[in-house]
Protein backbone atom coordinates (compact mmCIF):
# COMPACT_ATOMS: atom_id res chain seq x y z
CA UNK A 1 26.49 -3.80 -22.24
CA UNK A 2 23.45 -3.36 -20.56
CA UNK A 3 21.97 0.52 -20.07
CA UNK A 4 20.91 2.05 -16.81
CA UNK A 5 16.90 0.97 -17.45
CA UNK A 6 17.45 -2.32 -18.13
CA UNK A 7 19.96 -2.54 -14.98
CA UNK A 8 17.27 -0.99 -12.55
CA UNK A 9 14.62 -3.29 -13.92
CA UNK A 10 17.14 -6.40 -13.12
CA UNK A 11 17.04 -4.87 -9.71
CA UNK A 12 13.90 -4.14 -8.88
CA UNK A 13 12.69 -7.78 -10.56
CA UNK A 14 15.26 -8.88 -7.96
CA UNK A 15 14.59 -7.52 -5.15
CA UNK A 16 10.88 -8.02 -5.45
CA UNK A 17 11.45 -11.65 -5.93
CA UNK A 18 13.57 -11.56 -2.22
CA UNK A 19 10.57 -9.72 -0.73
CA UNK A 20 12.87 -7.26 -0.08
CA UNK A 21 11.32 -4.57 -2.13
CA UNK A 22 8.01 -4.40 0.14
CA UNK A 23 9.50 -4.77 2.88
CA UNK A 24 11.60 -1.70 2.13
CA UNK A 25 8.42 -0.17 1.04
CA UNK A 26 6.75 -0.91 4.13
CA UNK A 27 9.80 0.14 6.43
CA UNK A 28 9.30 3.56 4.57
CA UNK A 29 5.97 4.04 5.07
CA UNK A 30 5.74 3.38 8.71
CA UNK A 31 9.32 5.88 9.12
CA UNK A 32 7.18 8.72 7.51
CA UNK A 33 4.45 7.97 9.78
CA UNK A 34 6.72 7.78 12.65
CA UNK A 35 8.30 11.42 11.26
CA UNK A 36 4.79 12.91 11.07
CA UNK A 37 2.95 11.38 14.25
CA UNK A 38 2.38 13.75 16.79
CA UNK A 39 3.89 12.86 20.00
CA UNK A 40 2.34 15.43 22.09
CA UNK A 41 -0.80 14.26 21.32
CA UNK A 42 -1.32 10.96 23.37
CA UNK A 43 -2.78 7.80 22.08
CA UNK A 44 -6.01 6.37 23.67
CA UNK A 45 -5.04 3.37 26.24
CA UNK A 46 -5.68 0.31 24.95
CA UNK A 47 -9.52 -0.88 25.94
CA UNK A 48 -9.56 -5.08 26.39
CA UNK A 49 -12.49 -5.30 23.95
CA UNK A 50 -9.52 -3.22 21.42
CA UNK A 51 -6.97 -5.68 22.44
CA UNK A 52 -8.77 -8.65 21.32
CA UNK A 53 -9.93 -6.87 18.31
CA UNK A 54 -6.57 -6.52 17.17
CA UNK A 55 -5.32 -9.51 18.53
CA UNK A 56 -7.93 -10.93 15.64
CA UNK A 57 -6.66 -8.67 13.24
CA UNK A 58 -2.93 -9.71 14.16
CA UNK A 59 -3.81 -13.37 13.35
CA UNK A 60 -5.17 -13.13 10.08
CA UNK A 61 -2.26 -10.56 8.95
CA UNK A 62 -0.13 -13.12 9.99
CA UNK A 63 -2.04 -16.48 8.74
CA UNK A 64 -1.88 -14.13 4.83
CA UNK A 65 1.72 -13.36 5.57
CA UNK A 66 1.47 -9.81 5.98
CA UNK A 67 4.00 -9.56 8.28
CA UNK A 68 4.95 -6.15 7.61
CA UNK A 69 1.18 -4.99 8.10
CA UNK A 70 1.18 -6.78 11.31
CA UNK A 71 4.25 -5.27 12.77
CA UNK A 72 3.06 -1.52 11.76
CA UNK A 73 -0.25 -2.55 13.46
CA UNK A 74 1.62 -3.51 16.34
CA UNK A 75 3.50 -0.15 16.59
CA UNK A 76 0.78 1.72 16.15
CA UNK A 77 -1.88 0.37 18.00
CA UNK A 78 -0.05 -0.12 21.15
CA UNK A 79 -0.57 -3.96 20.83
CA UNK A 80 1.78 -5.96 23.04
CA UNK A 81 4.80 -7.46 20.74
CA UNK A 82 4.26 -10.77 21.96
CA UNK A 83 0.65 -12.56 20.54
CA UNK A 84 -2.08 -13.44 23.33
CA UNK A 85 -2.01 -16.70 24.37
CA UNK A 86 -4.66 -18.73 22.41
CA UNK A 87 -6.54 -20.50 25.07
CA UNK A 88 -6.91 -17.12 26.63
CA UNK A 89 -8.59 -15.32 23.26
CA UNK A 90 -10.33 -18.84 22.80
CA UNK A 91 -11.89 -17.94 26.39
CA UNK A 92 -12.39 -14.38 26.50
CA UNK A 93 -14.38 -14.73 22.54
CA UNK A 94 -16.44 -17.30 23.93
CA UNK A 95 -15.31 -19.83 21.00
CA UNK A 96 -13.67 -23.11 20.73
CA UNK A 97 -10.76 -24.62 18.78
CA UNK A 98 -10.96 -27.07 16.20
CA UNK A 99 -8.88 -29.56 17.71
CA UNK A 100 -7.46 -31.23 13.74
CA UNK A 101 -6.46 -27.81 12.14
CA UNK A 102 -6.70 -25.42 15.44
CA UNK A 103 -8.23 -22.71 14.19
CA UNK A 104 -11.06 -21.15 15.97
């Protein structure tokens, strides 16, 4: 029969294979946040130049599949949910797309 230590090893293995461990992790971390934030205290509106900056920031989190980065960003910052529309960042950065890949 297996002993408590080797059961909660099986589990954690587990669950970190799922990706269910960080996510849990991360879930944690932004609750404690959320627990100690200071809602009296107003954020800072969002400036455009900010919104594009994490707009950027957004993009790679997601392209590395950090997911659960990017959505704590998103609560945090004040970043709308839904991504900017790419031509429009393509515009406002003064780049252009890569038409085989796009990527900027």
């Amino acid at each position: 029969m297996a002993t408590v230590t080797e059961l909660k090893a099986v589990l954690k293995d587990t669950l970190e294979k799922k990706g269910v461990l960080g996510h849990l992790k991360a879930r944690i971390r932004a609750e404690v946040f959320n627990a100690l934030d200071d809602d009296r205290e107003p954020r800072p509106s969002l400036s455009h130049e900010n919104l594009l900056i994490n707009e950027l920031i957004r993009e790679y989190l997601e392209f590395n599949k950090y997911k659960y980065t990017a959505s704590v960003l998103i609560a945090e910052s004040g970043q709308p949910v839904d991504p900017l529309d790419r031509q429009f960042l393509i515009r406002e950065l003064n780049a252009f797309e890569e038409s085989k890949d796009n990527t900027i």
